[in-house]
Protein backbone atom coordinates (compact mmCIF):
# COMPACT_ATOMS: atom_id res chain seq x y z
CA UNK A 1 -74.90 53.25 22.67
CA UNK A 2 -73.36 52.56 25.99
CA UNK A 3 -76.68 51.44 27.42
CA UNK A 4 -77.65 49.09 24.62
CA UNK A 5 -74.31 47.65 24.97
CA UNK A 6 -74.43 46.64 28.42
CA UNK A 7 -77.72 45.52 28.35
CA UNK A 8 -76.86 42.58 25.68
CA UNK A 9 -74.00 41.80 27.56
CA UNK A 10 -76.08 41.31 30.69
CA UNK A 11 -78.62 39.29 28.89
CA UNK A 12 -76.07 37.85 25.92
CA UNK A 13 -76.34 34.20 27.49
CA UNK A 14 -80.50 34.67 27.45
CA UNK A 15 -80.32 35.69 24.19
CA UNK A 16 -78.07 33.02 22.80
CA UNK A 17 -80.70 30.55 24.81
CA UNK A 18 -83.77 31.64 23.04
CA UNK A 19 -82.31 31.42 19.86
CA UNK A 20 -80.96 28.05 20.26
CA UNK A 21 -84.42 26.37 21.74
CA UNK A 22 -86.03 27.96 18.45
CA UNK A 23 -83.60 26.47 15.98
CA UNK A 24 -83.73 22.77 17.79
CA UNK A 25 -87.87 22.98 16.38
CA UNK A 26 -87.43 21.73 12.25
CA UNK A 27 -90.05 24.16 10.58
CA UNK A 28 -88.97 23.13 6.79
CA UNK A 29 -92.25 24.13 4.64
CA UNK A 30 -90.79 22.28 1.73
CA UNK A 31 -91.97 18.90 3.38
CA UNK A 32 -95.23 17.93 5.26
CA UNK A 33 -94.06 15.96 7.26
CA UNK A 34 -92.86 18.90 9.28
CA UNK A 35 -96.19 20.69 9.62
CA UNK A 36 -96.68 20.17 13.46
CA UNK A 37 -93.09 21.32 13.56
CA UNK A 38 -94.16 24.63 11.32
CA UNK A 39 -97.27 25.22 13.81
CA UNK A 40 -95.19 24.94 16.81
CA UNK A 41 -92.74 27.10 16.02
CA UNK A 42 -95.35 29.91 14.73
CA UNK A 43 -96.38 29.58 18.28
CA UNK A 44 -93.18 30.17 19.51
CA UNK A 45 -92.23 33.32 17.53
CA UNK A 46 -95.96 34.66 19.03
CA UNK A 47 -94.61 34.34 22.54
CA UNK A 48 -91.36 35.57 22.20
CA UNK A 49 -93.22 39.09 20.50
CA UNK A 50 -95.21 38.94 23.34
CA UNK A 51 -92.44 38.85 25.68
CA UNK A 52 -90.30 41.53 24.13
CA UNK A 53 -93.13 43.90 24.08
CA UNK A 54 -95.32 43.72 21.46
CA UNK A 55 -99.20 44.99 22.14
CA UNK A 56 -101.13 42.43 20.11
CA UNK A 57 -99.91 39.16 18.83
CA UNK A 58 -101.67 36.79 16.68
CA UNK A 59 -101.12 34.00 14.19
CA UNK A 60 -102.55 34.57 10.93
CA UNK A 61 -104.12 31.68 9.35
CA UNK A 62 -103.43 31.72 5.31
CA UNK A 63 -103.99 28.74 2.58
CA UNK A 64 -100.81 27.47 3.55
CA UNK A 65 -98.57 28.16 6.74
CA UNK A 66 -99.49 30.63 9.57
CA UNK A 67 -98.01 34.18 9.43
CA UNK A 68 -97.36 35.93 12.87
CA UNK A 69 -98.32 39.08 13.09
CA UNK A 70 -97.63 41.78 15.96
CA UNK A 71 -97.19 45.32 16.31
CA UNK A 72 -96.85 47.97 19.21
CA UNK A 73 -98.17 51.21 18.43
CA UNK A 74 -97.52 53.82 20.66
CA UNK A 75 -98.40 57.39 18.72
CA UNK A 76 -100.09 56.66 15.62
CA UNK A 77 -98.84 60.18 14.22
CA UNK A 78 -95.12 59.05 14.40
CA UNK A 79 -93.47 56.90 11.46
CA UNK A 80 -94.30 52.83 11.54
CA UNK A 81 -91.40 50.38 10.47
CA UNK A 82 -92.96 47.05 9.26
CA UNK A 83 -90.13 44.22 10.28
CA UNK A 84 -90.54 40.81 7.83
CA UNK A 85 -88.59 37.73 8.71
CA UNK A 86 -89.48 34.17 8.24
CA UNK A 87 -89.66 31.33 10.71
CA UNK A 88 -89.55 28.53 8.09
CA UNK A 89 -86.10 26.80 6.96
CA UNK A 90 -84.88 25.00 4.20
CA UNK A 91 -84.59 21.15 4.69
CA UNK A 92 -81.30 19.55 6.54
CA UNK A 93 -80.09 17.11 3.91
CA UNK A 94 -77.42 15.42 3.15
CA UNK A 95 -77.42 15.35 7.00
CA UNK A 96 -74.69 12.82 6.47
CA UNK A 97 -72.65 16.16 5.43
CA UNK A 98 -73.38 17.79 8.75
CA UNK A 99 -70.85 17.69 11.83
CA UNK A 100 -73.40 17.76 14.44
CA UNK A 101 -77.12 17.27 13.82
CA UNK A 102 -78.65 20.10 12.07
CA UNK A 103 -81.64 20.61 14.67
CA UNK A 104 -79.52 19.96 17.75
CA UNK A 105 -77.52 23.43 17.46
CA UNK A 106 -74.29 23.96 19.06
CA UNK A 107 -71.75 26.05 19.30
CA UNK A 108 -68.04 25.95 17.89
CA UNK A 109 -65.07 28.30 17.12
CA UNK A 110 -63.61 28.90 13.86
CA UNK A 111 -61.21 30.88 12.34
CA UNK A 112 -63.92 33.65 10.99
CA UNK A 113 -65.80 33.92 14.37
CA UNK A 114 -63.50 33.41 17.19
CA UNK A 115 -66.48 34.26 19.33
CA UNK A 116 -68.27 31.51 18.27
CA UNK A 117 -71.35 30.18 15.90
CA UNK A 118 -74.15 28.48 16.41
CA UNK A 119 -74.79 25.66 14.11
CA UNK A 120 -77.90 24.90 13.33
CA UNK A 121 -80.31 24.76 10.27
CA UNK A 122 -82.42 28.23 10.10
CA UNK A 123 -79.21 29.74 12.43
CA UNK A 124 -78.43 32.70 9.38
CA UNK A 125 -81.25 31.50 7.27
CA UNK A 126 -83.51 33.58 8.92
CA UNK A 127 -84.36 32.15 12.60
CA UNK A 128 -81.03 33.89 13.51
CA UNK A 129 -81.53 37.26 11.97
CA UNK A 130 -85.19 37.03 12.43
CA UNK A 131 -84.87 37.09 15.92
CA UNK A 132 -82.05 39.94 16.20
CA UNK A 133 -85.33 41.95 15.43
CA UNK A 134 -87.25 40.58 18.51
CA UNK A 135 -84.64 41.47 20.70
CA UNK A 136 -84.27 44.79 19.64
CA UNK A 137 -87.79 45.22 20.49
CA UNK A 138 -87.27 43.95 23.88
CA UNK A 139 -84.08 46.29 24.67
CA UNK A 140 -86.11 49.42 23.43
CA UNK A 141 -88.94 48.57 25.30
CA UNK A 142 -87.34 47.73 28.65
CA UNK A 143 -85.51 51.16 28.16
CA UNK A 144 -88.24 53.56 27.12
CA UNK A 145 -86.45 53.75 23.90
CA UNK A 146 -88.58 52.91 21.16
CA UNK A 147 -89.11 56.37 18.91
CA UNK A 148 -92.14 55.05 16.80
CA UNK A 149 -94.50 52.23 15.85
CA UNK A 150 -93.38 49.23 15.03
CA UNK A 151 -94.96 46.01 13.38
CA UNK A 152 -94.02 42.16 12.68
CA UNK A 153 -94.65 40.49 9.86
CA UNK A 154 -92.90 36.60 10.47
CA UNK A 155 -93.85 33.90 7.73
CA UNK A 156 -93.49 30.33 7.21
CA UNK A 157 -93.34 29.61 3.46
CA UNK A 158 -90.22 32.23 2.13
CA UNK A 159 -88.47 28.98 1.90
CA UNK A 160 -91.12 27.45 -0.78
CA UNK A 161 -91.88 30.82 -2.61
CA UNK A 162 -94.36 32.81 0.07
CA UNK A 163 -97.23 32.17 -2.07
CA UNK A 164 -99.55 32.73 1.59
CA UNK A 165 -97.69 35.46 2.02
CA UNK A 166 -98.84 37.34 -1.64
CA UNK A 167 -102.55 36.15 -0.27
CA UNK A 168 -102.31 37.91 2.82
CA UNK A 169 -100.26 41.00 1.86
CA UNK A 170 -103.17 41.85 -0.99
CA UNK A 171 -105.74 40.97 2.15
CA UNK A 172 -104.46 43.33 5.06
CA UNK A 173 -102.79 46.50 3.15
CA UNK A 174 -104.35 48.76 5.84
CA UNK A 175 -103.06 46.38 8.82
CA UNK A 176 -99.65 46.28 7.59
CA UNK A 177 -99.38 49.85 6.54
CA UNK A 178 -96.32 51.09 6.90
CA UNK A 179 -93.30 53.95 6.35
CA UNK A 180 -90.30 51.53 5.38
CA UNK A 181 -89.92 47.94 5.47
CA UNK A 182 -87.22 46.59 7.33
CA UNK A 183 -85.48 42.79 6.54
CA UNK A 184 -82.90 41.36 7.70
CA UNK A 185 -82.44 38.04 5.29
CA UNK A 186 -79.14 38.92 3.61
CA UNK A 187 -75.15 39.59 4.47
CA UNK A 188 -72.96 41.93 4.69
CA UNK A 189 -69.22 41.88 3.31
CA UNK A 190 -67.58 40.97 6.61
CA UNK A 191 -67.39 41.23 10.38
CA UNK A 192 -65.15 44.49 9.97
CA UNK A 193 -66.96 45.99 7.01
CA UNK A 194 -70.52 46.35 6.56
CA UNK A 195 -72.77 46.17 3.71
CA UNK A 196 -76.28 46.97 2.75
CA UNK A 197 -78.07 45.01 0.31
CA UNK A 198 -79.63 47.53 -2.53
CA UNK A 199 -80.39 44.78 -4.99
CA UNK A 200 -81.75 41.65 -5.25
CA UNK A 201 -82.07 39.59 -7.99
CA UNK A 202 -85.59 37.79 -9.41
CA UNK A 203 -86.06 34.03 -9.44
CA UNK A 204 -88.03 31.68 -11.81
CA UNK A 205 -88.08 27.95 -10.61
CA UNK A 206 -89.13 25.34 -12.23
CA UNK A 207 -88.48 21.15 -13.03
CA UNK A 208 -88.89 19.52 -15.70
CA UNK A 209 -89.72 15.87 -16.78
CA UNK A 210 -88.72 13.74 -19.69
CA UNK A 211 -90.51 10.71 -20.38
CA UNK A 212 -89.41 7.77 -23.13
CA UNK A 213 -90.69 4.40 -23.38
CA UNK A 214 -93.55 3.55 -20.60
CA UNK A 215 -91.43 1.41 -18.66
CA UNK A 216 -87.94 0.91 -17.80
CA UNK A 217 -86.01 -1.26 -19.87
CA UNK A 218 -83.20 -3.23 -20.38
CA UNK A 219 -80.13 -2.05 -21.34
CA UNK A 220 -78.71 -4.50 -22.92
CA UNK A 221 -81.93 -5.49 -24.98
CA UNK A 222 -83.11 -2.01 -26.17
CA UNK A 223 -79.77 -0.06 -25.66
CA UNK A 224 -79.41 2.74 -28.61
CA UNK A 225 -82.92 1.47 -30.36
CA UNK A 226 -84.68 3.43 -28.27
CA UNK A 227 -84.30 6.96 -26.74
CA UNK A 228 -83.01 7.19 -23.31
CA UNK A 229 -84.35 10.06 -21.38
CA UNK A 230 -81.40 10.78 -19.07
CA UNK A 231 -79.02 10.95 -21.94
CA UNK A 232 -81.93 13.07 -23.84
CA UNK A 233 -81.94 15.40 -20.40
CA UNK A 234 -78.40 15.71 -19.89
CA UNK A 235 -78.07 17.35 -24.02
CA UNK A 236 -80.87 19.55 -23.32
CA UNK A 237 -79.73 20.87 -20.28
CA UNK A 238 -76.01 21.57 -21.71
CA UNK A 239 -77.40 23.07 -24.86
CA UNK A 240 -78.79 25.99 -22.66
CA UNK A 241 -75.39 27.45 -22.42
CA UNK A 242 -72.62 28.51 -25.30
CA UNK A 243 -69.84 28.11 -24.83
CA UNK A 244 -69.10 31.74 -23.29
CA UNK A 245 -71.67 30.69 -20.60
CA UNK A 246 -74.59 32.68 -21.84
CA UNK A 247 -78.11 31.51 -21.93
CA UNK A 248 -79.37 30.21 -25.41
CA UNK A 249 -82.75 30.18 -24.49
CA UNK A 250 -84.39 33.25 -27.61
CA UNK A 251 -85.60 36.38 -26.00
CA UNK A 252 -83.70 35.89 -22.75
CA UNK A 253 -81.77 38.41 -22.62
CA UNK A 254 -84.32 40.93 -24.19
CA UNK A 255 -85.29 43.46 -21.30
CA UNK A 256 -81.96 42.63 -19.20
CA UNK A 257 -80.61 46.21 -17.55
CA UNK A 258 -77.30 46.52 -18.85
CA UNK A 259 -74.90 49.01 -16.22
CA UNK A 260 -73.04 51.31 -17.23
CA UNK A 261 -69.25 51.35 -16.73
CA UNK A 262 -69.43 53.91 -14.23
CA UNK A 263 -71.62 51.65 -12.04
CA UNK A 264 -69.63 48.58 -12.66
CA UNK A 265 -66.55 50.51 -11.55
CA UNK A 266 -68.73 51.82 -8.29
CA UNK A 267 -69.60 47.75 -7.25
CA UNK A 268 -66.04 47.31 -8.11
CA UNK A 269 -64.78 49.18 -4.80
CA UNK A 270 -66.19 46.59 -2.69
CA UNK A 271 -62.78 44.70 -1.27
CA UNK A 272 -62.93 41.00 -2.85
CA UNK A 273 -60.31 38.77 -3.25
CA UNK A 274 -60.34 36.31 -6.17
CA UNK A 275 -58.17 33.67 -4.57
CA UNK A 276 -59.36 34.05 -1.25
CA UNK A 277 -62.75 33.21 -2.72
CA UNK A 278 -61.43 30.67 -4.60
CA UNK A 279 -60.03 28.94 -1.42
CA UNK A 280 -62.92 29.11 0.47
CA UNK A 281 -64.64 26.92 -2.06
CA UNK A 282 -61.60 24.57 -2.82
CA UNK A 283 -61.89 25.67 -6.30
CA UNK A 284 -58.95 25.69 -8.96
CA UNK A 285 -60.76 28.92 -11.26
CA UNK A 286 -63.30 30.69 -11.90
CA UNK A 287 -66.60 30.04 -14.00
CA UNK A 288 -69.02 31.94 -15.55
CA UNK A 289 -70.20 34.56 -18.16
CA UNK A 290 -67.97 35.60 -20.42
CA UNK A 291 -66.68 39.63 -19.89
CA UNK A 292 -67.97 40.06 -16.55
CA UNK A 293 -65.96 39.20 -13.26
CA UNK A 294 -67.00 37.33 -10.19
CA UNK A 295 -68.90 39.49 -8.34
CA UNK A 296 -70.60 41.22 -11.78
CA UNK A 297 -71.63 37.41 -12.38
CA UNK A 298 -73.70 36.93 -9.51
CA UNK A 299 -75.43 39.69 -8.72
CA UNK A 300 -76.00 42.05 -11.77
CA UNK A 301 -76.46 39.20 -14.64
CA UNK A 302 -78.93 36.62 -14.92
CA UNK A 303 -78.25 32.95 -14.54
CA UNK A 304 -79.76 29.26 -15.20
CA UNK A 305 -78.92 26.26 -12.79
CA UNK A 306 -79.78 22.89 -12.50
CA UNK A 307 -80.48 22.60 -8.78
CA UNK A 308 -81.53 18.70 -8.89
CA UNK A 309 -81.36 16.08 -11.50
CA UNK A 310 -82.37 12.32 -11.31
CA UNK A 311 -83.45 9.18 -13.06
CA UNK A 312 -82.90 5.64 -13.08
CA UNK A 313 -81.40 3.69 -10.83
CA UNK A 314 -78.79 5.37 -8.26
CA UNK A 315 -78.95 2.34 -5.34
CA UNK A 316 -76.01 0.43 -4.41
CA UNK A 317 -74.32 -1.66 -7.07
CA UNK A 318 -75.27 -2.22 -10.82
CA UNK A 319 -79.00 -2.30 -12.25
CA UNK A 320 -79.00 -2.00 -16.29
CA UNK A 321 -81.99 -0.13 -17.15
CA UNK A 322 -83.06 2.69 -19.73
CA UNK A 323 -85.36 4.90 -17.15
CA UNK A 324 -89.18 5.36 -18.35
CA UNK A 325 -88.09 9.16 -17.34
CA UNK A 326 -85.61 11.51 -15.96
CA UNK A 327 -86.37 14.81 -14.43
CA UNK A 328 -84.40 18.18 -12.93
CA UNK A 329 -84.95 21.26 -11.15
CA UNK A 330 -83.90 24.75 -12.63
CA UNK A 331 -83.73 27.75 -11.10
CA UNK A 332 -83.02 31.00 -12.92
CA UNK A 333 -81.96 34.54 -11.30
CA UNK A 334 -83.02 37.65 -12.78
CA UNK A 335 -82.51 41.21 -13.21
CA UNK A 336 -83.75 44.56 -13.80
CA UNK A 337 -86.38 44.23 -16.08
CA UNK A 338 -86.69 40.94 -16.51
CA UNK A 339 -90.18 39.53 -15.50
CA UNK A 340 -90.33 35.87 -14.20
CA UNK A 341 -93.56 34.82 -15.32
CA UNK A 342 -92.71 36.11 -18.82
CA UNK A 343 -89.10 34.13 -18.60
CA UNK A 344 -91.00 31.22 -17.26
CA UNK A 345 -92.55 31.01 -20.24
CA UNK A 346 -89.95 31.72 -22.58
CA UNK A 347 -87.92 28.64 -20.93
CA UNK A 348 -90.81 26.54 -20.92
CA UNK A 349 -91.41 27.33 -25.39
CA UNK A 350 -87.76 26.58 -25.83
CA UNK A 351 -86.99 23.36 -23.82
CA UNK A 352 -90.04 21.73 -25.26
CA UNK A 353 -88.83 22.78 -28.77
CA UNK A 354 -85.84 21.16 -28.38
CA UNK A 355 -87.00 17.86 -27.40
CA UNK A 356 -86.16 15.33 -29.95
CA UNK A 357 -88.33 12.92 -31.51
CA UNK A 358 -88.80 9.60 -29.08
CA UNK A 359 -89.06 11.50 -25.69
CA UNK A 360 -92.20 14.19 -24.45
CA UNK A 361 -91.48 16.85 -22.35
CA UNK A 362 -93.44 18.93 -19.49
CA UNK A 363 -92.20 21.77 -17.67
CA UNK A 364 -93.57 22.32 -14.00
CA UNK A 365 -93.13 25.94 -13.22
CA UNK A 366 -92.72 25.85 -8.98
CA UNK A 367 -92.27 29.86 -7.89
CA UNK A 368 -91.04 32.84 -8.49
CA UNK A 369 -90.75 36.60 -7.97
CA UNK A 370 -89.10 39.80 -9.48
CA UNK A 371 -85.78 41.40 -8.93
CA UNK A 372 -85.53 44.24 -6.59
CA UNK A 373 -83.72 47.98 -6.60
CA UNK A 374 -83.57 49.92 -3.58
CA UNK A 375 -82.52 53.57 -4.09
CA UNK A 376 -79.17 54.31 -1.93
CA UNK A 377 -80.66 58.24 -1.69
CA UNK A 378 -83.97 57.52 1.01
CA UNK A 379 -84.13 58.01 3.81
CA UNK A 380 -83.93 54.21 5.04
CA UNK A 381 -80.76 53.71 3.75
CA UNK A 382 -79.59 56.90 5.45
CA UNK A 383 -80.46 55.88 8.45
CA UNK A 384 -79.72 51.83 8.26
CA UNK A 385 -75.82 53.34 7.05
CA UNK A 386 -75.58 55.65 9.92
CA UNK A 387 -76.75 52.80 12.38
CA UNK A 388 -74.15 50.62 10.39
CA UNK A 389 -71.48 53.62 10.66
CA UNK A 390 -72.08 53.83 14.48
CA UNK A 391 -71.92 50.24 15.61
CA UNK A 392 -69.11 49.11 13.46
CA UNK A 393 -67.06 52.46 12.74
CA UNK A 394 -67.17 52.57 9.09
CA UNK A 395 -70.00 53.55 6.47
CA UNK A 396 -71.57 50.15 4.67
CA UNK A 397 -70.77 49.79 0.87
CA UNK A 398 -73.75 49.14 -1.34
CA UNK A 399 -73.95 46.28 -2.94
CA UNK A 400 -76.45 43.88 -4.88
CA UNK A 401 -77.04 40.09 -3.95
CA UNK A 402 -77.12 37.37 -6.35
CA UNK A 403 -79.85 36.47 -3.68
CA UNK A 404 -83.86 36.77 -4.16
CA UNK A 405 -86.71 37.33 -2.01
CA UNK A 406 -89.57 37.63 -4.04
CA UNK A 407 -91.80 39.37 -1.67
CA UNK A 408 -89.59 42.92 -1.59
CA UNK A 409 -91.02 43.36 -5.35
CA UNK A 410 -94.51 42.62 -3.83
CA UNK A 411 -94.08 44.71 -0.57
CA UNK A 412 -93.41 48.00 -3.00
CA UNK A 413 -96.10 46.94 -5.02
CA UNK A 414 -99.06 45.96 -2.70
CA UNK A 415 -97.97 48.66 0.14
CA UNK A 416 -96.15 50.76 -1.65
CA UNK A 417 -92.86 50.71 0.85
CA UNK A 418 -89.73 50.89 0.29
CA UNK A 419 -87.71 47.86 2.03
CA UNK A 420 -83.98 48.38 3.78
CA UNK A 421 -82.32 44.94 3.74
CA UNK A 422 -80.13 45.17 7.03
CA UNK A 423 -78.33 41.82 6.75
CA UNK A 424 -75.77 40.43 9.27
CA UNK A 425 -74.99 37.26 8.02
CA UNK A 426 -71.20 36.23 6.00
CA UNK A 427 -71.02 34.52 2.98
CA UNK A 428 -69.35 31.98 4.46
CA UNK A 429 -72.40 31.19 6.64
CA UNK A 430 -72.89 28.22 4.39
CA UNK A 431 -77.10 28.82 4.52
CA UNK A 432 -78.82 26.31 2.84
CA UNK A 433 -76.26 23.85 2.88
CA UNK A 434 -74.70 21.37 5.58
CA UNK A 435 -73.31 23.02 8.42
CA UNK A 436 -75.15 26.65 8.11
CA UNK A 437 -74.35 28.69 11.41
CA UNK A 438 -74.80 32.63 12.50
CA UNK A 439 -71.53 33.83 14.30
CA UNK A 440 -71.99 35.02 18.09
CA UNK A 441 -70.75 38.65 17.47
CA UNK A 442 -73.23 38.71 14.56
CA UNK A 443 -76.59 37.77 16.33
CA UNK A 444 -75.52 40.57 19.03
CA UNK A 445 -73.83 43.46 16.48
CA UNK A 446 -77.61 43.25 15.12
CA UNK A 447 -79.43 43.15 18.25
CA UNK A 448 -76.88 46.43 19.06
CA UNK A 449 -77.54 48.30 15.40
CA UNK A 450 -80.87 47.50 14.79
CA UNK A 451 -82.44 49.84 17.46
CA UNK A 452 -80.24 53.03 15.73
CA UNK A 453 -81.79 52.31 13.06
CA UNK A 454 -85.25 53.28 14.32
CA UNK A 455 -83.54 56.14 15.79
CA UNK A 456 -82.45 57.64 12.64
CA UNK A 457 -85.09 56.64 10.70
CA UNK A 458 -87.26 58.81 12.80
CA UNK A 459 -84.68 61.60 13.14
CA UNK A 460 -84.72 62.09 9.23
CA UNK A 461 -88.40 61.38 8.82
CA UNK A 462 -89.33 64.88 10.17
């Protein structure tokens, strides 16, 4: 422990360095525009797993974005951990909301990390944590440390629903075989208590489009002769909930895993405080499902969200028009047993039915992926809560994310691994919105804990 230590603090302002020239590159996969950008910084995650000590490097070509691949294999007999992380980030706007431009990071003080953050789009969200991973690599390698095999798996499309990733996964099963799976894409409770994330739930995305008359209109001419498709939009949308916040869409709730009371009582030992939370987010109460609390809410029970809606005219001043159409985006988070194809197409049966007469209706399902369970008995999260235990001085609790990452169903599915999701990141890390950063002392706690992890992970293994 004492060695790994002093070696980050030797090389801390190196390793601060790197991060910060990879998050000034914008790899958002959600818009072309970026694509050189998404190249570029493929490129760059190459070298730096060529630097830390990988044996072979290479960048994957796939339908879509590049996937970096590298691994060092030094006793094919001994246990392999497969590492996943993405390189791709979410896009930047409202940049007007940002207090320093999101691909020029920096570095500022606040009351959570006294150490310091970097800001910076991609900082938590996963260029940050991501590259923790690299840098193990490189500490256990310079020290002669490394106890088994080790292999990188680093995409660029987690952002817009890895579909390359699915492609090259079912393509390469013997390439990426592995023993455990090992992410880092999550958080943990805080900086004084850890947490491992053993659930995570599914995700069904989709946007819809409402379409009225074949033009827009006036206002004042046709105003309540005609249907108006934002007004039509906003009903539909609102009718999705009761009014105890549960989904109205017929068979939803069908194959949802209920936990018991014993289990709710278990997640319920994880410290939260309600107006803490409440002041972090400037909010006056609570909202949500009706008999579950805050934490139950948004992890263990499914949700629908409108992530976008437009239509119309939203310029500067006043233009009276009825819209030709009017459109959203909706995600939906799942659970246990729920599949997202089959809830895809549950939402799609019922928010066409509901359309009244004067407007059509398509739904455009985007992406999805199914919820994940991670059993707290294996031996990876043994050995990621001793490595936790070690570096911080108390076990991690267990706890599920409201969170998804489609590709941990796929990963057990395709390679049939179990993943450990080793997160470092706070809540309050604000990813995917204005302002994300990655605290100093969290980039380093995971450069220090990650490499105990391989070392008990091999320790049980035998």
């Amino acid at each position: 422990m004492e060695n790994i230590k002093a070696y980050i603090q030797e090389h801390k302002d190196r390793f601060i360095n790197e991060l910060i020239e990879l998050l000034k590159m914008p790899s958002v996969s959600a818009n072309p525009a970026f694509s050189l950008d998404i190249i570029n910084t493929a490129a760059a995650v190459k070298a730096s797993l060529e630097k830390a000590g990988c044996d072979f490097v290479e960048i994957c070509d796939t339908p879509g974005n590049p996937i970096v691949y590298g691994e060092k294999i030094i006793d094919p007999n001994l246990p392999t951990i497969l590492v996943y992380g993405h390189y791709d980030v979410q896009p930047a706007d409202p940049v007007e909301l940002w207090t320093s431009p999101p691909f020029e990071p920096v570095i500022k003080k606040t009351e959570t990390h006294p150490d310091g953050a970097i800001f910076a789009r991609g900082a938590c969200d996963d260029k940050g944590q991501m590259y923790m991973h690299v840098k193990a690599l490189e500490y256990m390698v310079q020290s002669n440390t490394l106890p088994c095999n080790v292999k990188f798996m680093i995409e660029g499309e987690e952002e817009i629903g890895s579909k390359s990733l699915s492609w090259f996964v079912e393509r390469n099963q013997e390439k990426l075989k592995n023993d455990v799976i090992l992410i880092s894409d999550t958080g943990m409770i805080s900086n004084q208590q850890p947490s491992i994330t053993t659930g995570l739930r599914g995700l069904s995305y989709v946007e819809v489009e409402v379409t009225g008359p074949n033009r827009d209109l006036h206002s004042g001419l046709y105003g309540g002769a005609v249907a108006n498709p934002i007004n039509i939009l906003a009903k539909m949308i609102a009718s999705l909930h009761d009014e105890d916040n549960h989904i109205t869409i017929p068979g939803f709730y069908d194959n949802v895993a209920e936990l018991s009371l014993e289990e709710r009582a278990e997640m319920a030992k994880a410290p939260f405080n309600l107006d803490n939370y409440k002041k972090a987010l400037d909010l006056n109460d609570i909202y949500g499902e009706k008999g579950y609390n805050t934490n139950e809410r948004n992890s263990i029970r499914p949700t629908l969200d409108v992530n976008g809606i437009w239509g119309g005219y939203t310029g500067e001043g006043a233009k009276t028009v009825i819209a030709s159409k009017a459109f959203a985006k909706i995600s939906m988070r799942l659970v246990p047993n729920q599949d997202w194809e089959q809830i895809t197409e549950l939402f799609t049966k019922h928010f066409i039915s509901i359309a009244p007469a004067g407007v059509t209706v398509k739904v455009k399902p985007h992406h999805g992926g199914q919820c994940y369970v991670t059993p707290t008995d294996s031996i990876g999260y043994k050995a990621a809560n001793m490595a936790y235990t070690e570096t911080f001085g108390v076990p991690a609790i267990p706890v599920r994310s409201g969170g998804s990452i489609p590709i941990v169903a796929l990963f057990e599915k395709e390679l049939k691994s179990k993943t450990i999701l080793m997160g470092f990141g706070l809540d309050s890390d604000a990813i995917h919105s204005p302002n994300e950063h990655f605290g100093i002392f969290n980039y380093l706690k995971g450069i220090e804990t990650i490499p105990l992890f391989y070392k008990y992970f091999v320790e049980l293994s035998k």
